[in-house]
N, C-alpha and C. Protein backbone atom coordinates (compact mmCIF):
# COMPACT_ATOMS: atom_id res chain seq x y z
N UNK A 1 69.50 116.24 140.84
CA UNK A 1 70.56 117.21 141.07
C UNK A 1 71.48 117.33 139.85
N UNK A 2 72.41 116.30 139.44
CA UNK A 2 73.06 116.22 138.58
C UNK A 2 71.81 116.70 137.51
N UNK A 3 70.61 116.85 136.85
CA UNK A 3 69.74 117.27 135.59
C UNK A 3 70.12 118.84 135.90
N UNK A 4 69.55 119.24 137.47
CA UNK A 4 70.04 120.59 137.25
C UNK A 4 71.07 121.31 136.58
N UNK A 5 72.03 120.35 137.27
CA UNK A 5 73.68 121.30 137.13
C UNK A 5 73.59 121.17 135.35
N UNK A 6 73.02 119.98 134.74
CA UNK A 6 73.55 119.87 133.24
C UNK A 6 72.68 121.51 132.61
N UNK A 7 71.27 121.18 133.00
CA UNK A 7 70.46 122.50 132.33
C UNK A 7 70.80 124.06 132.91
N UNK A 8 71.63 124.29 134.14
CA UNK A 8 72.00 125.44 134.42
C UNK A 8 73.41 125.78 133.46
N UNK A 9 74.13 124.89 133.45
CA UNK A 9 75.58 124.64 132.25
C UNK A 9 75.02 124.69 130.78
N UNK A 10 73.64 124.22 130.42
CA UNK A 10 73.50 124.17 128.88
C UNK A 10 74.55 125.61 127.95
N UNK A 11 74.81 124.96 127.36
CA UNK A 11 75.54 125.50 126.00
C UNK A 11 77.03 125.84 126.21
N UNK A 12 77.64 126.04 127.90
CA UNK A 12 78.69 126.22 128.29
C UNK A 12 79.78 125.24 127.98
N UNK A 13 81.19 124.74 127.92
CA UNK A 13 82.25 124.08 127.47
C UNK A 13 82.50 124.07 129.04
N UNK A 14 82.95 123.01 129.56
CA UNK A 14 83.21 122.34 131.11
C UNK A 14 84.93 122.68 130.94
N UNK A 15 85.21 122.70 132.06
CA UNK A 15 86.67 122.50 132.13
C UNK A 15 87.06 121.29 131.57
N UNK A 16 86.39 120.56 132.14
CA UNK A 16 87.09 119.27 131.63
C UNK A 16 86.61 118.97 130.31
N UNK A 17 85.73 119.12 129.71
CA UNK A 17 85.68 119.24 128.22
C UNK A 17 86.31 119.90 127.36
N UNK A 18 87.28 120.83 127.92
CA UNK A 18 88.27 121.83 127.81
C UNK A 18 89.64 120.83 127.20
N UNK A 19 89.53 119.87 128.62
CA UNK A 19 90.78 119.29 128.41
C UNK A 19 90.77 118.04 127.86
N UNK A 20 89.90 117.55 127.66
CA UNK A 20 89.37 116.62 126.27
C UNK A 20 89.79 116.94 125.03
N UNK A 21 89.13 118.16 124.59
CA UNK A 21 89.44 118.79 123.69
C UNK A 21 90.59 118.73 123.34
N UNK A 22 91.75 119.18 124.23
CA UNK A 22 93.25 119.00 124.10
C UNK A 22 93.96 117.94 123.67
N UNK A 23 93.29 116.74 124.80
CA UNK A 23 93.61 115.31 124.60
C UNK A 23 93.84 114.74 123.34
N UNK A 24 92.42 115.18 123.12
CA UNK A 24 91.87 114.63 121.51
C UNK A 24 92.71 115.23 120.44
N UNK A 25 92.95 116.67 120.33
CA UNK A 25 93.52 117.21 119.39
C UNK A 25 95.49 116.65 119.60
N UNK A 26 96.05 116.50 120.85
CA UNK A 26 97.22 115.81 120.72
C UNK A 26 97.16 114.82 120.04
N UNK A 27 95.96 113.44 120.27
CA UNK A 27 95.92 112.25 119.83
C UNK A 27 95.89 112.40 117.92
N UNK A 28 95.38 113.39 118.00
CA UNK A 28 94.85 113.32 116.15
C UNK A 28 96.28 113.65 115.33
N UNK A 29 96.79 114.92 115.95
CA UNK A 29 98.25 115.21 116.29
C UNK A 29 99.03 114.42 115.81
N UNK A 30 99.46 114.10 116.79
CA UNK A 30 100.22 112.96 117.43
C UNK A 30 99.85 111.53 116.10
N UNK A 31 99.17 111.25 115.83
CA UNK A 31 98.55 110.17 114.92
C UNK A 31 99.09 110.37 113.46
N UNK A 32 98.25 111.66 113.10
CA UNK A 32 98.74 112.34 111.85
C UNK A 32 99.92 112.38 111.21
N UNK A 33 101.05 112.41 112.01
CA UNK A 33 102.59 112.87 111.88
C UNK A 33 103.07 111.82 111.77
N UNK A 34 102.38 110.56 112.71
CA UNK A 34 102.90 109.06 112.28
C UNK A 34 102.60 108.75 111.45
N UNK A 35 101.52 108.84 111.04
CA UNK A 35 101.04 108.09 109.62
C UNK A 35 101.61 108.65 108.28
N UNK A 36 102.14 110.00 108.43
CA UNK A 36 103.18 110.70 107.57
C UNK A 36 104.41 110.24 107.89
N UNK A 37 105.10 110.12 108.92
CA UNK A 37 106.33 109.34 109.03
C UNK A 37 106.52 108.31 108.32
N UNK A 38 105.19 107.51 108.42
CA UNK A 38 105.45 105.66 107.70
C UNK A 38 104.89 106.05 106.18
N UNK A 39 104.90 107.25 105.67
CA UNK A 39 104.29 107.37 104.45
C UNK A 39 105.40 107.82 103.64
N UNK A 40 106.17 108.52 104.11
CA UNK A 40 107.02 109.19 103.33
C UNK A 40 108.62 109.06 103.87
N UNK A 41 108.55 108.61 105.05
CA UNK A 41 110.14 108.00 105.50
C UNK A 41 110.91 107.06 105.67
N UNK A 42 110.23 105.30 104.95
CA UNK A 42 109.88 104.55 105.30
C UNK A 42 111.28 103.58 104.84
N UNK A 43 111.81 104.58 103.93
CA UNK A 43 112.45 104.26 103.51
C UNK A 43 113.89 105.30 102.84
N UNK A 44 113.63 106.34 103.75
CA UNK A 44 114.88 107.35 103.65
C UNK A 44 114.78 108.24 104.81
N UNK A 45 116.00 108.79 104.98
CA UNK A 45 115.96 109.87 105.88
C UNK A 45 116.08 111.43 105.03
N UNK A 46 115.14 112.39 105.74
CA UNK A 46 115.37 113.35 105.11
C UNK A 46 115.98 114.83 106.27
N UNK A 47 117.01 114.73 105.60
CA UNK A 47 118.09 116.13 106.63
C UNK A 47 117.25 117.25 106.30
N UNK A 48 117.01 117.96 107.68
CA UNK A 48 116.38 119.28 107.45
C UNK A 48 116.97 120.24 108.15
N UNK A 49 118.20 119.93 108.64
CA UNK A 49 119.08 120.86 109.28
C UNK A 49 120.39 120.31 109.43
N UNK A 50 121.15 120.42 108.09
CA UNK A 50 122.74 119.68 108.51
C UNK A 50 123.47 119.44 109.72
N UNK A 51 123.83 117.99 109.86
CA UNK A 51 124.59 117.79 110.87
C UNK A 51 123.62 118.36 112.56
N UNK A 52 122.27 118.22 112.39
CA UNK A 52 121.51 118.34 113.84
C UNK A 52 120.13 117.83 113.60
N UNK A 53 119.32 118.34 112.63
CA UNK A 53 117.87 117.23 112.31
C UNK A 53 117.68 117.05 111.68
N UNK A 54 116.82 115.39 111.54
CA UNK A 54 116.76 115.00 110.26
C UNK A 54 114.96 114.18 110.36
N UNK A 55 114.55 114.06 109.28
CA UNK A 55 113.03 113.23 109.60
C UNK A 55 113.75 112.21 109.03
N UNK A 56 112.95 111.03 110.09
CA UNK A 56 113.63 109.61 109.56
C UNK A 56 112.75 108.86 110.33
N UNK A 57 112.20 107.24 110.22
CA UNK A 57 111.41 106.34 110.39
C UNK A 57 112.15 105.49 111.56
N UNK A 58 111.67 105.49 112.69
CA UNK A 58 112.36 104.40 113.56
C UNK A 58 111.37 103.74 114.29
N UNK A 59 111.21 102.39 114.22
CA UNK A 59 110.20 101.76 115.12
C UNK A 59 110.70 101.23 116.39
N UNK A 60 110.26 102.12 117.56
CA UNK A 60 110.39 101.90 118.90
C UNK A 60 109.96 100.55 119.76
N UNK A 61 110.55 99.81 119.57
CA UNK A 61 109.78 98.59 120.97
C UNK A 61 109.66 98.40 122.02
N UNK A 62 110.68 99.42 122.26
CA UNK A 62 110.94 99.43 123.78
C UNK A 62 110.04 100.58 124.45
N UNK A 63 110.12 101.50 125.63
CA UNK A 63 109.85 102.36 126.29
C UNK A 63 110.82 103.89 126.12
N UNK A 64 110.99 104.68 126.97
CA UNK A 64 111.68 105.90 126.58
C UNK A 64 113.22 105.35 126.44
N UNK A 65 113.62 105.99 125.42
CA UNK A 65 115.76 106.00 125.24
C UNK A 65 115.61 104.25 124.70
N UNK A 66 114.66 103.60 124.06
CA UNK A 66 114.59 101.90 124.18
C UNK A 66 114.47 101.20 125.15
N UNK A 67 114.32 101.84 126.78
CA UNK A 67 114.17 100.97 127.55
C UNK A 67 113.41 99.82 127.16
N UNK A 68 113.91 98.62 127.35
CA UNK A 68 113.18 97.04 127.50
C UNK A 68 112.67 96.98 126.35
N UNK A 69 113.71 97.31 125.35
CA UNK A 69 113.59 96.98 124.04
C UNK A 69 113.88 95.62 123.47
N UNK A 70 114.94 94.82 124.29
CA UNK A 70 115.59 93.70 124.08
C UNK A 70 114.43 92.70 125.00
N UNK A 71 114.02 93.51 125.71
CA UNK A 71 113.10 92.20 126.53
C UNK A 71 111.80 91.49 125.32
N UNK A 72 111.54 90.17 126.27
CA UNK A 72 110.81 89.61 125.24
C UNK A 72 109.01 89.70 124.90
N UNK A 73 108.37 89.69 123.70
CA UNK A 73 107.48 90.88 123.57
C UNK A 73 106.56 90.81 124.30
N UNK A 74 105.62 89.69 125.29
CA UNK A 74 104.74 89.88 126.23
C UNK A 74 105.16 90.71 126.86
N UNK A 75 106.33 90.70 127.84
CA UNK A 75 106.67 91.50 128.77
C UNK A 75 106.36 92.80 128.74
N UNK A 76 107.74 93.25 127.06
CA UNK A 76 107.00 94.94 126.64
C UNK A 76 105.29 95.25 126.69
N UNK A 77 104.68 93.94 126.09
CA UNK A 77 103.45 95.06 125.84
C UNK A 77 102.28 94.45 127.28
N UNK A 78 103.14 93.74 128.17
CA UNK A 78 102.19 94.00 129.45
C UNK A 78 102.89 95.08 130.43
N UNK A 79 103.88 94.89 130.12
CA UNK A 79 104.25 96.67 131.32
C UNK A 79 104.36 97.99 130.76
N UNK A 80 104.33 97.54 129.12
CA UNK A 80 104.39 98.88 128.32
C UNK A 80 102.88 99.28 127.89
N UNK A 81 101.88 98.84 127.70
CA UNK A 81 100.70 98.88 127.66
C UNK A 81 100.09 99.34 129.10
N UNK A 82 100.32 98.29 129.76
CA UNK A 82 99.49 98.42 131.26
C UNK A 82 100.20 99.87 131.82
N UNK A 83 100.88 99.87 131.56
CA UNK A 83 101.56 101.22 132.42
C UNK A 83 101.33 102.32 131.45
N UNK A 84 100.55 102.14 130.62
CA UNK A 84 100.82 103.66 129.91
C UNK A 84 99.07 103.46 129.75
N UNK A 85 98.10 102.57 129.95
CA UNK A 85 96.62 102.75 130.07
C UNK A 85 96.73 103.27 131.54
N UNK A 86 97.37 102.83 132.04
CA UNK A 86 97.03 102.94 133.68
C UNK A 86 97.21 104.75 133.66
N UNK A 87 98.26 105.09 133.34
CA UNK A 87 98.64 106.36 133.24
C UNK A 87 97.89 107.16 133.11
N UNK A 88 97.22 107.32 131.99
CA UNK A 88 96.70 108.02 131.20
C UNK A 88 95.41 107.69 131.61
N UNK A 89 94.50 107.02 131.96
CA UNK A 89 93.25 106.74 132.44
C UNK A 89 93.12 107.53 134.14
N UNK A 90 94.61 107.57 135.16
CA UNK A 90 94.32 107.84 135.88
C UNK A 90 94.88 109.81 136.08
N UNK A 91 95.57 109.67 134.93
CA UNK A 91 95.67 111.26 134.76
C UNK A 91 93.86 112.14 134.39
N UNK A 92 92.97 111.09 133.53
CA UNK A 92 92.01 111.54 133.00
C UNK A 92 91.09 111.73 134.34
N UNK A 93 91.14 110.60 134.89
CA UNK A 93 89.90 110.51 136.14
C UNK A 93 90.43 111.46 137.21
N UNK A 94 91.94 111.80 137.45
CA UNK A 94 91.93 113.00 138.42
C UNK A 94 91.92 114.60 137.86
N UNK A 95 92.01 114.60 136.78
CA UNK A 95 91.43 115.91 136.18
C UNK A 95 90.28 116.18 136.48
N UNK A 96 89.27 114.97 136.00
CA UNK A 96 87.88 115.12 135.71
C UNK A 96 87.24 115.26 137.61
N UNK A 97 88.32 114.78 138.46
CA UNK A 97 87.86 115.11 139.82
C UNK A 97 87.63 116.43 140.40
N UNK A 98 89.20 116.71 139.72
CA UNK A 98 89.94 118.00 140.59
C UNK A 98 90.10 119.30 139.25
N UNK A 99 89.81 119.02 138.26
CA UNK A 99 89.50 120.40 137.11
C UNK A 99 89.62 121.65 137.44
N UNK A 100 88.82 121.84 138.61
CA UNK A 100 88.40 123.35 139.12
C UNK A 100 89.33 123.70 140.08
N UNK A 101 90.53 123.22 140.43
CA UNK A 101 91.09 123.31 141.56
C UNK A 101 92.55 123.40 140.93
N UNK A 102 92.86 122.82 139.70
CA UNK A 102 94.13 123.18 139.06
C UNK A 102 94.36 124.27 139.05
N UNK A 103 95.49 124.58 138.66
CA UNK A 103 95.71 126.19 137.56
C UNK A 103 95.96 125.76 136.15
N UNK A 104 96.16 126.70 135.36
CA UNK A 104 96.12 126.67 134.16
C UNK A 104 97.15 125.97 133.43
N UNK A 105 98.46 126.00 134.38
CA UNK A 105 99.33 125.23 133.75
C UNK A 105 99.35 124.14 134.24
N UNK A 106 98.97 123.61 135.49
CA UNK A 106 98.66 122.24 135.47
C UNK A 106 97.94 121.62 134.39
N UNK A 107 96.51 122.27 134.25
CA UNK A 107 95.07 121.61 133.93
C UNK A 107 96.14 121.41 132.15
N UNK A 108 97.13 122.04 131.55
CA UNK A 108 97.09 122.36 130.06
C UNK A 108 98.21 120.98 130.26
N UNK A 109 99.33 120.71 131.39
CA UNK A 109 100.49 119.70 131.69
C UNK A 109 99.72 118.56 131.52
N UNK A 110 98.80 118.79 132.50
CA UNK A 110 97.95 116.95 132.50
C UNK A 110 97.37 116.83 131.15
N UNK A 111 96.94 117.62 130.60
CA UNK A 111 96.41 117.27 128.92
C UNK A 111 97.47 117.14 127.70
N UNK A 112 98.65 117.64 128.27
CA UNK A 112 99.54 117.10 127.10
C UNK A 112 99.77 115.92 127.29
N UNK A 113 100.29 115.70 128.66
CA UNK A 113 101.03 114.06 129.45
C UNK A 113 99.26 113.05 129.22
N UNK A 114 98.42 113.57 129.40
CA UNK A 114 97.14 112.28 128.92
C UNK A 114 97.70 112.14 127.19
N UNK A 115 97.53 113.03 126.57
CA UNK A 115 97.53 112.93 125.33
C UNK A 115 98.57 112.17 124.17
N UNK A 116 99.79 112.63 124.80
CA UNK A 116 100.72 111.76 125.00
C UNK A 116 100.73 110.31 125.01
N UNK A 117 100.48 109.95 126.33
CA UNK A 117 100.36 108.72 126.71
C UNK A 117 99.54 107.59 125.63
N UNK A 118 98.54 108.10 125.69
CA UNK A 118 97.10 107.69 124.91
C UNK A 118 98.20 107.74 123.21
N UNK A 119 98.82 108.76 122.66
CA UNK A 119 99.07 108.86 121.29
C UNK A 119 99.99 107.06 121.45
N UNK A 120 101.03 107.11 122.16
CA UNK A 120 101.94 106.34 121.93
C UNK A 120 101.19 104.65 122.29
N UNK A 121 100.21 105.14 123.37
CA UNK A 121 99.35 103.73 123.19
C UNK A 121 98.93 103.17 122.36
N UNK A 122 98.29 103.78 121.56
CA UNK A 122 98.04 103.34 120.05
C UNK A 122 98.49 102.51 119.75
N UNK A 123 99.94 103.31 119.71
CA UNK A 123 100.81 102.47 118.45
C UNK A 123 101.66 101.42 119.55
N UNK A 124 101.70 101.45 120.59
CA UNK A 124 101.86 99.74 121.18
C UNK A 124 100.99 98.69 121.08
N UNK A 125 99.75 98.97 121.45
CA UNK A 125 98.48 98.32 121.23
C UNK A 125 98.04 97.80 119.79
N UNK A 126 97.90 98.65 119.17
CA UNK A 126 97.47 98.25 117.46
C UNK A 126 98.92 98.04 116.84
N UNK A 127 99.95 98.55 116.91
CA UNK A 127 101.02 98.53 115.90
C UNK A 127 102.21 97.64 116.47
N UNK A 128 102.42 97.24 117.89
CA UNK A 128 103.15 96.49 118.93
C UNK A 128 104.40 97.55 118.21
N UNK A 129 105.18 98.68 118.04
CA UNK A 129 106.13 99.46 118.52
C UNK A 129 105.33 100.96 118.13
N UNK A 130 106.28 101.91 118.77
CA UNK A 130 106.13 102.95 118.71
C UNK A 130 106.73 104.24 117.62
N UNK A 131 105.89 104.44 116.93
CA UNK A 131 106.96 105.31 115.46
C UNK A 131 107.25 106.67 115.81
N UNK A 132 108.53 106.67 115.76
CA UNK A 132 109.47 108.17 115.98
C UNK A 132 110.40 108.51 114.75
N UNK A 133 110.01 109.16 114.64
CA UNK A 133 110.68 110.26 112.97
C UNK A 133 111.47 111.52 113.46
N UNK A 134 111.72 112.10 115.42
CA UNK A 134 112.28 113.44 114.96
C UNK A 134 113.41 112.48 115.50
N UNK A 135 114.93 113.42 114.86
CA UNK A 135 116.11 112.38 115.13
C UNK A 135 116.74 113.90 114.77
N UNK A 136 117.51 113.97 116.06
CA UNK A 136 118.39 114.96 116.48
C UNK A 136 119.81 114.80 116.94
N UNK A 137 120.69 115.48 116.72
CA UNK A 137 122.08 115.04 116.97
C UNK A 137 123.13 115.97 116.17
N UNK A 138 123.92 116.00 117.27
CA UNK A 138 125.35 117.01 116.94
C UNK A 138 126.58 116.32 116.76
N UNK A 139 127.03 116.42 115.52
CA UNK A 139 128.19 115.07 115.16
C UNK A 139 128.03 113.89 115.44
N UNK A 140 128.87 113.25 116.86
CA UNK A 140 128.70 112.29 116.92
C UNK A 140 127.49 111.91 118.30
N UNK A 141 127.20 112.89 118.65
CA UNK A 141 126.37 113.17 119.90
C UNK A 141 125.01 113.10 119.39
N UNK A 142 124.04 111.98 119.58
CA UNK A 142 122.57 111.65 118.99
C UNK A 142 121.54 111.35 120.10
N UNK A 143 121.04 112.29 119.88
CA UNK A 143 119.43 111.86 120.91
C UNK A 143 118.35 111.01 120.34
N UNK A 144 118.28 110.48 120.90
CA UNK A 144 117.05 108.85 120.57
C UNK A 144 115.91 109.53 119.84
N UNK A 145 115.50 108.94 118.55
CA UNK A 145 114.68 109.66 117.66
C UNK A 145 113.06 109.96 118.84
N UNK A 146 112.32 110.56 118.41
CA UNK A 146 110.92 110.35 119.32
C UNK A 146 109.92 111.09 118.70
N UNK A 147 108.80 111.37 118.57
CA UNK A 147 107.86 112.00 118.08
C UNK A 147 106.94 112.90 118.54
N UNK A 148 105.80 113.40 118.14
CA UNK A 148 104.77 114.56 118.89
C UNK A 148 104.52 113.99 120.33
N UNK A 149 104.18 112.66 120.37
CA UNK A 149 103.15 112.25 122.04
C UNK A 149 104.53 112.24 122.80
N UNK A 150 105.87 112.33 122.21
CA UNK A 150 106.77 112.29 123.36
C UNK A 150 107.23 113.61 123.75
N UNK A 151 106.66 114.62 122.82
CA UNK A 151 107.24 115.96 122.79
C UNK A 151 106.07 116.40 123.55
N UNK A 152 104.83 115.77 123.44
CA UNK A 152 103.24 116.63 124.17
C UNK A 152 104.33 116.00 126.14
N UNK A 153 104.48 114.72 126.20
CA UNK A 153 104.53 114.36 127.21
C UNK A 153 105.80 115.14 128.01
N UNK A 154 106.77 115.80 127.45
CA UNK A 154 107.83 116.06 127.84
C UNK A 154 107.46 117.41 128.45
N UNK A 155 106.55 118.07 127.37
CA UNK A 155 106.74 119.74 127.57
C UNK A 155 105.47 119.68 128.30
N UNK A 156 104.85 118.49 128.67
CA UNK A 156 103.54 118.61 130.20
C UNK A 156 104.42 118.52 131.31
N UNK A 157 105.74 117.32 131.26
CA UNK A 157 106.22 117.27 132.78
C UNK A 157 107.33 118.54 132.70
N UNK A 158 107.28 119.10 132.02
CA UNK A 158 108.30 120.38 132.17
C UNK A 158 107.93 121.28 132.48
N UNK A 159 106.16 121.80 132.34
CA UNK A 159 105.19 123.26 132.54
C UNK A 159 105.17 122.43 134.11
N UNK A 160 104.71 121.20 134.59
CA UNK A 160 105.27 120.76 135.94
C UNK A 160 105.79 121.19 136.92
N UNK A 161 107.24 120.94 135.92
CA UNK A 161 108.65 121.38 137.34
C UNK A 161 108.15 122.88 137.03
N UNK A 162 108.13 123.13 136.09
CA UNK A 162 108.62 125.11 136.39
C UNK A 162 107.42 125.42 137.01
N UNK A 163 106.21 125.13 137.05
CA UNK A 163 105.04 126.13 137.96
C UNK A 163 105.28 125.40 139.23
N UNK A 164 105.56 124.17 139.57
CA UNK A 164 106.22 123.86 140.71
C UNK A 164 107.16 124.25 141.84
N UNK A 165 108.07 124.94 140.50
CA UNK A 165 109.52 125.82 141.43
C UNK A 165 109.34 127.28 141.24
N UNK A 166 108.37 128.03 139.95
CA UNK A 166 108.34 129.17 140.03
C UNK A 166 107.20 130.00 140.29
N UNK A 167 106.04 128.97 140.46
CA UNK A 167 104.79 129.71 140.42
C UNK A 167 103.71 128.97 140.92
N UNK A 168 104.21 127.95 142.26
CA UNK A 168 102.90 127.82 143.15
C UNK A 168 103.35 128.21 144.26
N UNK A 169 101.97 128.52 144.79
CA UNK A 169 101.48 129.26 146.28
C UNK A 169 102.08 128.57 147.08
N UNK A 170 102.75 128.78 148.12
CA UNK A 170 103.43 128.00 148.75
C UNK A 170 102.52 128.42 150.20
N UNK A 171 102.53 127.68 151.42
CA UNK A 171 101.71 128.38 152.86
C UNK A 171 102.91 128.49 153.36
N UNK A 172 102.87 129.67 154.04
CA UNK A 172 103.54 129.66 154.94
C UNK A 172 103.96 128.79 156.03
N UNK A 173 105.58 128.66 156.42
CA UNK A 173 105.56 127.92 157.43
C UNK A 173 105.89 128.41 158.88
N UNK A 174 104.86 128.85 159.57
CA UNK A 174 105.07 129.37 160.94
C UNK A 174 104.66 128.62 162.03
């Protein structure tokens, strides 16, 4: 059965190879920009918009805003690891379930938030912190530096809420 379905599909792109595709291209992404961060910022900050952004090198240990940054480093990289494989492995396996049953802005949310996840794993796993170069802030008002896999992950749970509140089918309740 499964030989059929592959030779009736020959040459076609799967949904979920669709969103692989995505994955992969966040991760390379996402990778790329770090390895330019630690190449060229490593040792300065560079202002690219007075007094609001600047590219600059910060190594993350903790989780989002530094959460459990101060904690001690097994801890981070067994709840910061385990929780971000777990994540991202089980975002992959319910795509690859339910693919055909998303909509479009789900199926594109879950491939930023996998991609995401997976980018910043990396760099817990191989690098034990996480490198963030965008660093934003108005005078004295500063948002926690963060990078592409936090920007893929943000603007997946944000296409989320809004097709959530503006654009799913709701059933009627009678």
């Amino acid at each position: 059965m499964e030989i059929e379905h592959l030779i009736k599909n020959e040459g076609k792109v799967s949904k979920f190879q669709k969103f692989m595709g995505v994955v992969s291209l966040i991760i390379f992404a996402d990778l790329l920009t770090k390895h330019l961060a630690v190449k060229f910022f490593a040792f300065k900050t560079v202002t690219i918009i007075p007094n609001f952004f600047d590219l600059t090198l910060v190594w993350n240990r903790g989780a989002a805003f530094g959460f459990l940054a101060s904690a001690p480093e097994f801890v981070r990289k067994a709840v910061l690891i385990g929780a971000s494989a777990i994540a991202a492995i089980a975002v992959i396996i319910y795509v690859y379930k339910n693919s055909q049953k998303l909509s479009t802005v789900e199926f594109y949310s879950l491939a930023l938030i996998a991609g995401g996840a997976i980018g910043n794993l990396y760099d817990r796993f191989f690098i034990g912190a996480v490198r963030d170069f965008l660093d934003f802030y108005i005078g004295g008002y500063h948002w926690p530096a963060f990078n592409l896999a936090d920007s893929a992950i943000s603007i997946g749970i944000l296409g989320f809420v809004i097709n959530e509140i503006f654009f799913k089918k709701r059933k009627s309740a009678e």
